[in-house]
PDB file of N, CA and C in Angstrom:
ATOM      1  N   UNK A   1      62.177 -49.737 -48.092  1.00  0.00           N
ATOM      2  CA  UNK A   1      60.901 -49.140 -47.773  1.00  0.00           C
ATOM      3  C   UNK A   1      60.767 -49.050 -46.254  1.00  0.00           C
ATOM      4  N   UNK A   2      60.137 -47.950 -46.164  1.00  0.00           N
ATOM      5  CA  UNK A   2      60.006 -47.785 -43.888  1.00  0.00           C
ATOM      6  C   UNK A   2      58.328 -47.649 -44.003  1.00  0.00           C
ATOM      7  N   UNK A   3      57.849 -48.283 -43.104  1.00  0.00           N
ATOM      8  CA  UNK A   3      56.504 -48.298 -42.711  1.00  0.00           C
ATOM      9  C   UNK A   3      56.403 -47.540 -41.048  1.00  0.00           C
ATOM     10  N   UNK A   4      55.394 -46.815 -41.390  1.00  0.00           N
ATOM     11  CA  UNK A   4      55.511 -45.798 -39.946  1.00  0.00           C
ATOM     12  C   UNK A   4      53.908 -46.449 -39.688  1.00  0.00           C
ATOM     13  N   UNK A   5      53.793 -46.370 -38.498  1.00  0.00           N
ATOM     14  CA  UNK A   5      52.523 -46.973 -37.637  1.00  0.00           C
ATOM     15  C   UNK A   5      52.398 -45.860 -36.591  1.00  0.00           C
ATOM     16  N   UNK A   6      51.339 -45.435 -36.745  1.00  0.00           N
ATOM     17  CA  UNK A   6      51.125 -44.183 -35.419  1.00  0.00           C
ATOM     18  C   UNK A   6      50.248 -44.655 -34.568  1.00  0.00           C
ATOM     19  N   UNK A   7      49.712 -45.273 -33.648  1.00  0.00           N
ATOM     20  CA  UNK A   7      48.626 -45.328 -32.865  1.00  0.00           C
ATOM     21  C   UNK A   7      48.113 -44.093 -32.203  1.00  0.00           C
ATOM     22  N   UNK A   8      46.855 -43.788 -31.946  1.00  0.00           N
ATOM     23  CA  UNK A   8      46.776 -42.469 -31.532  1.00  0.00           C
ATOM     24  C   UNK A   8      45.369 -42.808 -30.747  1.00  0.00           C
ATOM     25  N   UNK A   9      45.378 -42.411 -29.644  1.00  0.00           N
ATOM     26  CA  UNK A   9      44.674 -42.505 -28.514  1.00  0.00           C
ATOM     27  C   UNK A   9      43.684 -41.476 -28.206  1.00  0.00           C
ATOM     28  N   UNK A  10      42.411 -40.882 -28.609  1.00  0.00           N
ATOM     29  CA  UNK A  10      41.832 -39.347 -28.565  1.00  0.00           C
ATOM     30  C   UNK A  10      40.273 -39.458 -27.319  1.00  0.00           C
ATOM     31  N   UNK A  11      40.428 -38.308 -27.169  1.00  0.00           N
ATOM     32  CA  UNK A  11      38.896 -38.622 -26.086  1.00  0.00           C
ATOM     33  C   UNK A  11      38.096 -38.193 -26.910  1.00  0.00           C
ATOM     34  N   UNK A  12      36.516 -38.819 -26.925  1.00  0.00           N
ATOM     35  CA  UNK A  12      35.358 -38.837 -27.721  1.00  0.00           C
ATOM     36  C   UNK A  12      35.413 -37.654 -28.357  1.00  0.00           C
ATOM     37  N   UNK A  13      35.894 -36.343 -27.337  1.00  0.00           N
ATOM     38  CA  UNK A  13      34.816 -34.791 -27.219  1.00  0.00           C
ATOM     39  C   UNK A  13      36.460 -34.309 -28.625  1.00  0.00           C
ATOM     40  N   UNK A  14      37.254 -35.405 -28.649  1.00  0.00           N
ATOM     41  CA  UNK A  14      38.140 -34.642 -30.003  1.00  0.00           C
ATOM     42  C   UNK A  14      38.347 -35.544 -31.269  1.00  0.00           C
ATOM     43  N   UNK A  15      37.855 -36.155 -30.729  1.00  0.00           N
ATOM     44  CA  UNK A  15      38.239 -37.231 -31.998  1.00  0.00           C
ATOM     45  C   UNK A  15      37.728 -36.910 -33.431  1.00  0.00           C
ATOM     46  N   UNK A  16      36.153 -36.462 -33.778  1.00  0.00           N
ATOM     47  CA  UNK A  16      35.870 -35.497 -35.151  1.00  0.00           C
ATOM     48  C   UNK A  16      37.072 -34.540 -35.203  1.00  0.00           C
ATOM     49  N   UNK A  17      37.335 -33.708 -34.351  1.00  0.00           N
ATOM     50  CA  UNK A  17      38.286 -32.922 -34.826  1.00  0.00           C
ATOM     51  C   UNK A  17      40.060 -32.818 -35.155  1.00  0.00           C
ATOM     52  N   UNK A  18      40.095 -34.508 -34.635  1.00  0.00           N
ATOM     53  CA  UNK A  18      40.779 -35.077 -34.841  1.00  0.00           C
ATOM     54  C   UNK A  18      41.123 -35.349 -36.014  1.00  0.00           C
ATOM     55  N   UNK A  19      40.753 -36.856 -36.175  1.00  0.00           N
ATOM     56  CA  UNK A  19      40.001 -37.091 -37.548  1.00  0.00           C
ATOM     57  C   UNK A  19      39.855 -36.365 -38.366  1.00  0.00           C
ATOM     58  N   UNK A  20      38.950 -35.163 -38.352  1.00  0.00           N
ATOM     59  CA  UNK A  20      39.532 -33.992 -39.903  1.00  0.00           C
ATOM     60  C   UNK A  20      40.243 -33.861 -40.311  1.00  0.00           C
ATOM     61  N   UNK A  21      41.405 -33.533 -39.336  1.00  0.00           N
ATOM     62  CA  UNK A  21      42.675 -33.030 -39.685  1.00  0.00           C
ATOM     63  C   UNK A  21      43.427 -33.551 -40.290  1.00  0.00           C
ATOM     64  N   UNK A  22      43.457 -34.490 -39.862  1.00  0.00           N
ATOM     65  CA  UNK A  22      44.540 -36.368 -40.367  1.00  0.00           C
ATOM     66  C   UNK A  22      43.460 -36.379 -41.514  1.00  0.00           C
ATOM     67  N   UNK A  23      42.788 -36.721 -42.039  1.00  0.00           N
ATOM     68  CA  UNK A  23      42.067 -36.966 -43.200  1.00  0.00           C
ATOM     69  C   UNK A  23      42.484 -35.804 -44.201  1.00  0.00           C
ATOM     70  N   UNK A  24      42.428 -34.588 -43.667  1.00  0.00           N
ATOM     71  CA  UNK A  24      42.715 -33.701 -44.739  1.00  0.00           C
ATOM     72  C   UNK A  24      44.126 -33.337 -45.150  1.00  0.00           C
ATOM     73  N   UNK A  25      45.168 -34.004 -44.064  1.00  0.00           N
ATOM     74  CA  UNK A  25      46.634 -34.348 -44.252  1.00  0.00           C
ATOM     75  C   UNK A  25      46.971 -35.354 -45.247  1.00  0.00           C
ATOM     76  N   UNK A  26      46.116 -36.569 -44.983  1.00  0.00           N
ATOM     77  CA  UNK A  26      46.347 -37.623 -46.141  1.00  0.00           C
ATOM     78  C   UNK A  26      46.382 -37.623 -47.524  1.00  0.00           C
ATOM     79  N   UNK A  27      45.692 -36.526 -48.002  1.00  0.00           N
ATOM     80  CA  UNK A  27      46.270 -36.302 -49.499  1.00  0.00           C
ATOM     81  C   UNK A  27      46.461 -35.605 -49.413  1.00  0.00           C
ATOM     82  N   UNK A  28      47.184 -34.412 -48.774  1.00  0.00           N
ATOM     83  CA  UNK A  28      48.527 -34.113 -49.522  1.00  0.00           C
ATOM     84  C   UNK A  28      49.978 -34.884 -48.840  1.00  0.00           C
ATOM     85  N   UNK A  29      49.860 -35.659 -47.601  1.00  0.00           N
ATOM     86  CA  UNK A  29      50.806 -36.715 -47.900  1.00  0.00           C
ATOM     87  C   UNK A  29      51.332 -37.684 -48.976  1.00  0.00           C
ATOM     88  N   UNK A  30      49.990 -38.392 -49.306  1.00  0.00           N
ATOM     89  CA  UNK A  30      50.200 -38.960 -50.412  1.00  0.00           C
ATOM     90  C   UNK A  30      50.880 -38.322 -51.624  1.00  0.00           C
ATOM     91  N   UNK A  31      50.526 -37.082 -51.851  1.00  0.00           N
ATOM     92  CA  UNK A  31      51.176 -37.021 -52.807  1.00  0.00           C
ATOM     93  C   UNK A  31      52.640 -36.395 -52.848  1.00  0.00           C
ATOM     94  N   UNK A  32      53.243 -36.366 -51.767  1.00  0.00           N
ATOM     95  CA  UNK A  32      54.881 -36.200 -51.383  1.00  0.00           C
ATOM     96  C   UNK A  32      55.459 -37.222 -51.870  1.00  0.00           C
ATOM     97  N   UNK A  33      56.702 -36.565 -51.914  1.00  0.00           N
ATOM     98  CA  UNK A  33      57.828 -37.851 -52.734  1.00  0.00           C
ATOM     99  C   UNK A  33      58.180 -38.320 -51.823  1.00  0.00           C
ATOM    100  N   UNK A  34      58.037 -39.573 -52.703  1.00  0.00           N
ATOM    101  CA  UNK A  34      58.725 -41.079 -51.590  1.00  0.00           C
ATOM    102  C   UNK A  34      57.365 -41.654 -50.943  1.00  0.00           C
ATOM    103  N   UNK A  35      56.283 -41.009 -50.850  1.00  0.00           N
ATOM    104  CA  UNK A  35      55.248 -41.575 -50.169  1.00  0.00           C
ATOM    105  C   UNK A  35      54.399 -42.737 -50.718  1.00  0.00           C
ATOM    106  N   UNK A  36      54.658 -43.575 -50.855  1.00  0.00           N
ATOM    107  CA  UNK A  36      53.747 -45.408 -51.186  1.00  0.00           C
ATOM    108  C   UNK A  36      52.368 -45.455 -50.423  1.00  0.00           C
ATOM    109  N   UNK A  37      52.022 -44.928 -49.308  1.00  0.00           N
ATOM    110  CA  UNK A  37      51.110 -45.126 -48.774  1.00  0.00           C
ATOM    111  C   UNK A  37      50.957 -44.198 -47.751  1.00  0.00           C
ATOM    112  N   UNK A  38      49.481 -44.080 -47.413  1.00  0.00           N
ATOM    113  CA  UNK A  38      48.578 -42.915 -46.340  1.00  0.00           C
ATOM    114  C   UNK A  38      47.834 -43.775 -45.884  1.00  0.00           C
ATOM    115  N   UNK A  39      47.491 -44.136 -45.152  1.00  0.00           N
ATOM    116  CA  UNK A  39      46.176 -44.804 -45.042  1.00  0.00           C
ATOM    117  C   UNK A  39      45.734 -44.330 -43.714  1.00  0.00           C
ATOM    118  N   UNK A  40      44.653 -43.921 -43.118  1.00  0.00           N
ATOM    119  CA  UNK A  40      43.858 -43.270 -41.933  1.00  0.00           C
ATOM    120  C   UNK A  40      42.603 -44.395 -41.196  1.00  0.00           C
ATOM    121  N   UNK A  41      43.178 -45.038 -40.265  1.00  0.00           N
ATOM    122  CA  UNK A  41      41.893 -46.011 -39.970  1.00  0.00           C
ATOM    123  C   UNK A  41      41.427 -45.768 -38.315  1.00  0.00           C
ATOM    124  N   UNK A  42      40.094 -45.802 -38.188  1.00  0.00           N
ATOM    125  CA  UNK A  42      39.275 -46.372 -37.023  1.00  0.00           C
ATOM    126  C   UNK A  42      39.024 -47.388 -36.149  1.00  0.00           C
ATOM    127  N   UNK A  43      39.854 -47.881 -35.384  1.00  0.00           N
ATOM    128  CA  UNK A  43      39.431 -48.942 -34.247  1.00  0.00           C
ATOM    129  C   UNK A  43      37.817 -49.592 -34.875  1.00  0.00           C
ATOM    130  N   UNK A  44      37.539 -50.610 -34.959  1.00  0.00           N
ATOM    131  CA  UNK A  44      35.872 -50.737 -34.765  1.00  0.00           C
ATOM    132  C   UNK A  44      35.741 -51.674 -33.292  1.00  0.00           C
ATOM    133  N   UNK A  45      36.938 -51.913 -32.323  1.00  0.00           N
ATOM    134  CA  UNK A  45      36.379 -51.801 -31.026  1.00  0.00           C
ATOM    135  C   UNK A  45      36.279 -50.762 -30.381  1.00  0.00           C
ATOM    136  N   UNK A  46      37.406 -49.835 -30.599  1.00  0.00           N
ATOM    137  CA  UNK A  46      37.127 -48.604 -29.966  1.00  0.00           C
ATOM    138  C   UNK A  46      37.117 -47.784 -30.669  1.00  0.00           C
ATOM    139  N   UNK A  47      36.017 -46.480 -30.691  1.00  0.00           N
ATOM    140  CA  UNK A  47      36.195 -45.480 -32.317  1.00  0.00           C
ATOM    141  C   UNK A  47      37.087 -44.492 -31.799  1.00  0.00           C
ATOM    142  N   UNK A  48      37.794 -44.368 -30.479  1.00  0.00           N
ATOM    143  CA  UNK A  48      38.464 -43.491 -29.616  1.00  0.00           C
ATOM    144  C   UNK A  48      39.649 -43.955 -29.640  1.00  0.00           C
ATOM    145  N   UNK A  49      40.283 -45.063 -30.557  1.00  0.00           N
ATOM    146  CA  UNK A  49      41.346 -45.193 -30.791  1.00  0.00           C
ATOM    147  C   UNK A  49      41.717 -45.486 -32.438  1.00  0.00           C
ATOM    148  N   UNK A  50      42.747 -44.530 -32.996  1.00  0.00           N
ATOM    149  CA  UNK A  50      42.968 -44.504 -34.437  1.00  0.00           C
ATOM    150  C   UNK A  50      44.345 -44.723 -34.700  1.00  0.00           C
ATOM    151  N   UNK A  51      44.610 -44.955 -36.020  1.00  0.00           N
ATOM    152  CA  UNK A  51      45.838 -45.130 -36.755  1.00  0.00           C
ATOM    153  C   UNK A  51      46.151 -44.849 -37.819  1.00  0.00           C
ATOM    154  N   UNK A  52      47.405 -44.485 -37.983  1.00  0.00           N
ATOM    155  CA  UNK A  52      47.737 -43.768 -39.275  1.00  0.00           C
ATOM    156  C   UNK A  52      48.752 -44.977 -39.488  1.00  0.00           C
ATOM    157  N   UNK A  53      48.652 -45.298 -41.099  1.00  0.00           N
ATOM    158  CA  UNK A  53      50.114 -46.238 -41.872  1.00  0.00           C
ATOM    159  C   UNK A  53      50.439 -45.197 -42.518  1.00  0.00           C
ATOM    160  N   UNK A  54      51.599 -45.202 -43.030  1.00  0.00           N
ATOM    161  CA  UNK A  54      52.262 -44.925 -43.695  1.00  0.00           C
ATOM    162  C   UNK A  54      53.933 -45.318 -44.543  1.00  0.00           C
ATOM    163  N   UNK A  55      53.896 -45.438 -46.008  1.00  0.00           N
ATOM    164  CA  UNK A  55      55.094 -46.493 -46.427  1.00  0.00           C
ATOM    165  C   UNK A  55      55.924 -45.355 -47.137  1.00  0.00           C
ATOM    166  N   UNK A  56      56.712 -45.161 -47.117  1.00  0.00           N
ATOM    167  CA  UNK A  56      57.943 -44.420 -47.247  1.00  0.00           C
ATOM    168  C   UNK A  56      59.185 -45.553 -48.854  1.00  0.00           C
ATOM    169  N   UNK A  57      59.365 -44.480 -49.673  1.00  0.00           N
ATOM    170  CA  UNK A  57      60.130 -45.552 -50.228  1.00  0.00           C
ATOM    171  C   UNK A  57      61.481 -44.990 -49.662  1.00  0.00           C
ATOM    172  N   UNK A  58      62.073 -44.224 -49.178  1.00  0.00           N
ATOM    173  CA  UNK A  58      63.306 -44.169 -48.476  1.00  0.00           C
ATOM    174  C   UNK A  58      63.705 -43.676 -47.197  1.00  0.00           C
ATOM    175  N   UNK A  59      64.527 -43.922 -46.318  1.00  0.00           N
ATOM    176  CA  UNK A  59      64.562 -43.228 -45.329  1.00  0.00           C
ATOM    177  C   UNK A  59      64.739 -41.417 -45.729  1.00  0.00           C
ATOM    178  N   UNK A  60      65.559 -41.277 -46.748  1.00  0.00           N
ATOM    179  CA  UNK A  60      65.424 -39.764 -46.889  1.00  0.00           C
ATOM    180  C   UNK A  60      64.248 -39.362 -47.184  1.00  0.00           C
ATOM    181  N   UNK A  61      63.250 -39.672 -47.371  1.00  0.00           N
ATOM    182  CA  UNK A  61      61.998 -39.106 -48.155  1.00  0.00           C
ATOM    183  C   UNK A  61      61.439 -39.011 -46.902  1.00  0.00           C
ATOM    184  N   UNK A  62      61.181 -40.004 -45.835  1.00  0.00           N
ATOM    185  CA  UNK A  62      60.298 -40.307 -44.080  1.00  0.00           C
ATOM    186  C   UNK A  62      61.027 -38.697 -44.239  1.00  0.00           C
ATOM    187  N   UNK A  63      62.535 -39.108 -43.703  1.00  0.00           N
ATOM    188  CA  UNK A  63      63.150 -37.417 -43.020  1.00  0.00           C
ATOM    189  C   UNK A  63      62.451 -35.895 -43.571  1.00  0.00           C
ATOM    190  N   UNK A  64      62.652 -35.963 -45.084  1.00  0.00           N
ATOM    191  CA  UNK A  64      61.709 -34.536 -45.526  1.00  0.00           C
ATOM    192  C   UNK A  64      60.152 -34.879 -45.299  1.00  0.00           C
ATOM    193  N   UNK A  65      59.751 -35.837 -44.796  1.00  0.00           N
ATOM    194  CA  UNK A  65      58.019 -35.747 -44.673  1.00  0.00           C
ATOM    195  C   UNK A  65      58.051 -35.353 -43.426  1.00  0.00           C
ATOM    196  N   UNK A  66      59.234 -35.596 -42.189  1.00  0.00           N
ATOM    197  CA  UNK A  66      58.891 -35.273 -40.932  1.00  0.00           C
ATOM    198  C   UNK A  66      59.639 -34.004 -40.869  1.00  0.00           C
ATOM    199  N   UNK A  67      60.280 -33.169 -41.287  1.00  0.00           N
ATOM    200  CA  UNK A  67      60.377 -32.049 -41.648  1.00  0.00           C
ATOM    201  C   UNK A  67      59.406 -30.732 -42.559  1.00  0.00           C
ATOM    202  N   UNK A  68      58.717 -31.644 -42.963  1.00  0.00           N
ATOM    203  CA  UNK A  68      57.862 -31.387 -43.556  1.00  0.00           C
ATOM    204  C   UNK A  68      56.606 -30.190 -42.835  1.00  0.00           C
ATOM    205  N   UNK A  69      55.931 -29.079 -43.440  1.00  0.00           N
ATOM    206  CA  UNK A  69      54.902 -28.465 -43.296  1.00  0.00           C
ATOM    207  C   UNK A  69      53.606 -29.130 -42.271  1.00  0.00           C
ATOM    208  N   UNK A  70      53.399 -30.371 -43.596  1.00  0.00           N
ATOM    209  CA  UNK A  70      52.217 -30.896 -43.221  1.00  0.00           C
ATOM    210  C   UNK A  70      52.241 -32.220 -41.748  1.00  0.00           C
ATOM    211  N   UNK A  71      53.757 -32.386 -41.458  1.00  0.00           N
ATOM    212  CA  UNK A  71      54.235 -33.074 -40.206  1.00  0.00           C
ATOM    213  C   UNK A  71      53.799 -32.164 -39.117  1.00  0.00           C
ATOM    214  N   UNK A  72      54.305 -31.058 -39.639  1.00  0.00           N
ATOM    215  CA  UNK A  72      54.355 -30.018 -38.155  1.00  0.00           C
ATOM    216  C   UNK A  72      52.741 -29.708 -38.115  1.00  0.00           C
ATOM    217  N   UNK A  73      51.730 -29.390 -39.083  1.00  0.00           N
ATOM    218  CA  UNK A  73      50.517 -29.818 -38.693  1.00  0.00           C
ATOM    219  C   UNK A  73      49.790 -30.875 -37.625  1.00  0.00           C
ATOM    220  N   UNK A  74      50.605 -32.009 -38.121  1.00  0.00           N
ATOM    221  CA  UNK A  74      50.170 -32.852 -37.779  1.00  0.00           C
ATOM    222  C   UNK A  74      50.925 -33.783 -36.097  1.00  0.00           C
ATOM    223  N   UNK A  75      51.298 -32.981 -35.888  1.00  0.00           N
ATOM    224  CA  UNK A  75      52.469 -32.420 -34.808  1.00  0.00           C
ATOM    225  C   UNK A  75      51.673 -32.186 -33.786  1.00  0.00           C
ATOM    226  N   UNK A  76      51.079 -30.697 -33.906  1.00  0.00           N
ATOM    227  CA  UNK A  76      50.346 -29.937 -33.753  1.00  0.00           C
ATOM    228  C   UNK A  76      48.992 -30.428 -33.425  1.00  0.00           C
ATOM    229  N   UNK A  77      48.302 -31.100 -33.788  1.00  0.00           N
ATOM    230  CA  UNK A  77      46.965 -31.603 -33.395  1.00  0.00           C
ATOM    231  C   UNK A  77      47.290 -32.654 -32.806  1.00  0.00           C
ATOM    232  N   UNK A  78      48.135 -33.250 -32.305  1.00  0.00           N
ATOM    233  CA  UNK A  78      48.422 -34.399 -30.950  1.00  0.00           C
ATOM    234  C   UNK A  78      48.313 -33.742 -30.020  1.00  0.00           C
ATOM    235  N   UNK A  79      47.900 -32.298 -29.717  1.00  0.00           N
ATOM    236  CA  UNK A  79      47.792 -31.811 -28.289  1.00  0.00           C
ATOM    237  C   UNK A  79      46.370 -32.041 -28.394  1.00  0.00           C
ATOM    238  N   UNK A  80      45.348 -32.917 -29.007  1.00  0.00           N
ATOM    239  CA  UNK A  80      44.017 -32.754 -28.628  1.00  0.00           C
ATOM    240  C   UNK A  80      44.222 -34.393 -28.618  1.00  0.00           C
ATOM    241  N   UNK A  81      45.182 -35.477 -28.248  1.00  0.00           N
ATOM    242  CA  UNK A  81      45.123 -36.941 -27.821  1.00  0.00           C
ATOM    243  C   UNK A  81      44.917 -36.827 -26.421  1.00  0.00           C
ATOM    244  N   UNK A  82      44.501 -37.989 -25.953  1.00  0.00           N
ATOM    245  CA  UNK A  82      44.173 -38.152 -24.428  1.00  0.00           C
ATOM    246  C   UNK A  82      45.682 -38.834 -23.848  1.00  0.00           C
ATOM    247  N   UNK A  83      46.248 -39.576 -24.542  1.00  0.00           N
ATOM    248  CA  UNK A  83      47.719 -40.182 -24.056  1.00  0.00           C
ATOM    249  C   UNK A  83      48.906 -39.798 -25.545  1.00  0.00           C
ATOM    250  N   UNK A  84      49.704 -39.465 -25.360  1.00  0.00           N
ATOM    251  CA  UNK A  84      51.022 -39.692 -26.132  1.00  0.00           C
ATOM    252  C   UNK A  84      50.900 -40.592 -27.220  1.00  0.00           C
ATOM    253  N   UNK A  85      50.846 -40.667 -28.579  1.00  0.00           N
ATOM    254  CA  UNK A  85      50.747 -41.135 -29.711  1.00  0.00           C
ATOM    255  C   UNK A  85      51.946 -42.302 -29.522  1.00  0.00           C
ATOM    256  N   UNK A  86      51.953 -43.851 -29.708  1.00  0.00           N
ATOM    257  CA  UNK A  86      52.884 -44.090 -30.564  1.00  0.00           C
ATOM    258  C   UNK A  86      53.237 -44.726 -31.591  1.00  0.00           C
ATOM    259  N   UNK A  87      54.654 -44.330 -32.105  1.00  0.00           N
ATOM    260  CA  UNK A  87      54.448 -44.380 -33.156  1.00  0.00           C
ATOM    261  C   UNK A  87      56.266 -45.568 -33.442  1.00  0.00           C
ATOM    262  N   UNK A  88      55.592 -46.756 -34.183  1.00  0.00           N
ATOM    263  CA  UNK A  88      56.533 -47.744 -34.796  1.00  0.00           C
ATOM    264  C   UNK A  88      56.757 -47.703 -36.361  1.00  0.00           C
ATOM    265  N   UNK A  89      58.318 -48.228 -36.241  1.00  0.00           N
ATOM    266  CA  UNK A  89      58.724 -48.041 -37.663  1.00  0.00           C
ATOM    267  C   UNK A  89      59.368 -49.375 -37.334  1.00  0.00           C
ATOM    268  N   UNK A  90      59.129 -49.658 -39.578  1.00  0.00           N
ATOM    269  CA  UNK A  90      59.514 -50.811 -39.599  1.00  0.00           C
ATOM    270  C   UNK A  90      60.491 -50.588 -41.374  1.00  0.00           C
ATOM    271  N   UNK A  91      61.687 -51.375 -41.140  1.00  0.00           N
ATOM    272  CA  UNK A  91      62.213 -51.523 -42.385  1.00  0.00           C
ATOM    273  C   UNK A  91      62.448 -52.433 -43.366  1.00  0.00           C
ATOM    274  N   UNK A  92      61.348 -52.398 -44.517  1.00  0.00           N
ATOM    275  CA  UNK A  92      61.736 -53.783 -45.575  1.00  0.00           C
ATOM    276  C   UNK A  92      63.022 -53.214 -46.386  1.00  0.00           C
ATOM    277  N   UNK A  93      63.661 -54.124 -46.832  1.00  0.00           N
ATOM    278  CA  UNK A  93      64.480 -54.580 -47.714  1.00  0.00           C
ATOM    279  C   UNK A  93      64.576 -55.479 -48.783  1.00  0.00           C
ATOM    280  N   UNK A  94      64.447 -55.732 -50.029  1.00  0.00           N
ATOM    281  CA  UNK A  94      64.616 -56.585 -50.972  1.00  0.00           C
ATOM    282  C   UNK A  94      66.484 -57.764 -50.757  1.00  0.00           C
ATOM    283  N   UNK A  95      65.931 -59.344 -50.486  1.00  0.00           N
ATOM    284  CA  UNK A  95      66.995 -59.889 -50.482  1.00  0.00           C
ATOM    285  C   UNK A  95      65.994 -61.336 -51.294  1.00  0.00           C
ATOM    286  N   UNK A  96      67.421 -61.654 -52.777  1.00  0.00           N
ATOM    287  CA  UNK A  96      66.547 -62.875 -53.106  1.00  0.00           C
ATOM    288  C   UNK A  96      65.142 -62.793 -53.617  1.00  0.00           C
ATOM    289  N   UNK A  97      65.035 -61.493 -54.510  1.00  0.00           N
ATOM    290  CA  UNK A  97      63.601 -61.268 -55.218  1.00  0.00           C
ATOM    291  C   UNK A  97      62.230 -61.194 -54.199  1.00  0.00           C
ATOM    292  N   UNK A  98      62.627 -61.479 -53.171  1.00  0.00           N
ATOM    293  CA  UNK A  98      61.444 -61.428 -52.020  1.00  0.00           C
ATOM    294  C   UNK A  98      61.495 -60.470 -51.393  1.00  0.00           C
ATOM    295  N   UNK A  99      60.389 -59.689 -50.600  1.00  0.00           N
ATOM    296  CA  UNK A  99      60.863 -58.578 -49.542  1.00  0.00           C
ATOM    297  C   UNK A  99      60.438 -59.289 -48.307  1.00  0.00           C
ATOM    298  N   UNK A 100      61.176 -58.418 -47.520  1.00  0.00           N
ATOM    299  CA  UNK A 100      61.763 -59.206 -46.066  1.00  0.00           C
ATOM    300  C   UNK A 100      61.426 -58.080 -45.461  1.00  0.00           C
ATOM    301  N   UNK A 101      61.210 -58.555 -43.893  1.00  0.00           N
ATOM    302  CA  UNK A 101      61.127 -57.267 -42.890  1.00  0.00           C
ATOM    303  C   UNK A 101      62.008 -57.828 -42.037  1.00  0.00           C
ATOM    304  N   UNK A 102      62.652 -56.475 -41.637  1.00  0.00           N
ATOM    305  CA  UNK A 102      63.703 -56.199 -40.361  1.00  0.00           C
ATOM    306  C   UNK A 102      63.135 -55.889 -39.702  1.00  0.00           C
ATOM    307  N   UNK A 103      62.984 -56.043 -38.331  1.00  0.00           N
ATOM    308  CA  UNK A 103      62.490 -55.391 -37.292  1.00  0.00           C
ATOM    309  C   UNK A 103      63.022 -54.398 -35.904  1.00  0.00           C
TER     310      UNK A 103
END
């Protein structure tokens, strides 16, 4: 499984229009193959800073989501962030009935 973490940095005067967009991306992310998780959240110290999760059940599935239509959307509306998005990935693995993270 790959977990993608986006931090995303927006100024006040874009952030609704921000925010739409990514909200109205999240389901139909979710419902792409391979996709375990969407989730879209709000800072509640700062509402000018947001994050996207996202869980991947394979690395091939991440690759066709970032190839993907709704990537290049979402591509595309990072020209209304105030700094450069970033964005961490993380890889679990099953070892010993437990899951484990690599980092």
């Amino acid at each position: 499984m790959i977990t993608v973490i986006i931090h995303i940095k927006v100024g006040s005067e874009k952030r609704n229009e921000l925010s739409q967009t990514i909200a109205s991306l999240n389901r139909e992310i979710r419902m792409e193959k391979g996709c375990l998780r969407c989730d879209f959240f709000q800072s509640i110290e700062d509402e000018n800073e947001l994050c996207l999760i996202e869980e991947w059940a394979t690395q091939s599935d991440l690759k066709s989501h970032m190839k993907s239509e709704r990537f290049k959307i979402f591509r595309g509306a990072m020209n209304l962030v105030k700094e450069p998005c970033k964005m961490i990935f993380h890889t679990a693995f099953q070892m010993d009935g437990r899951e484990e993270i690599c980092l």
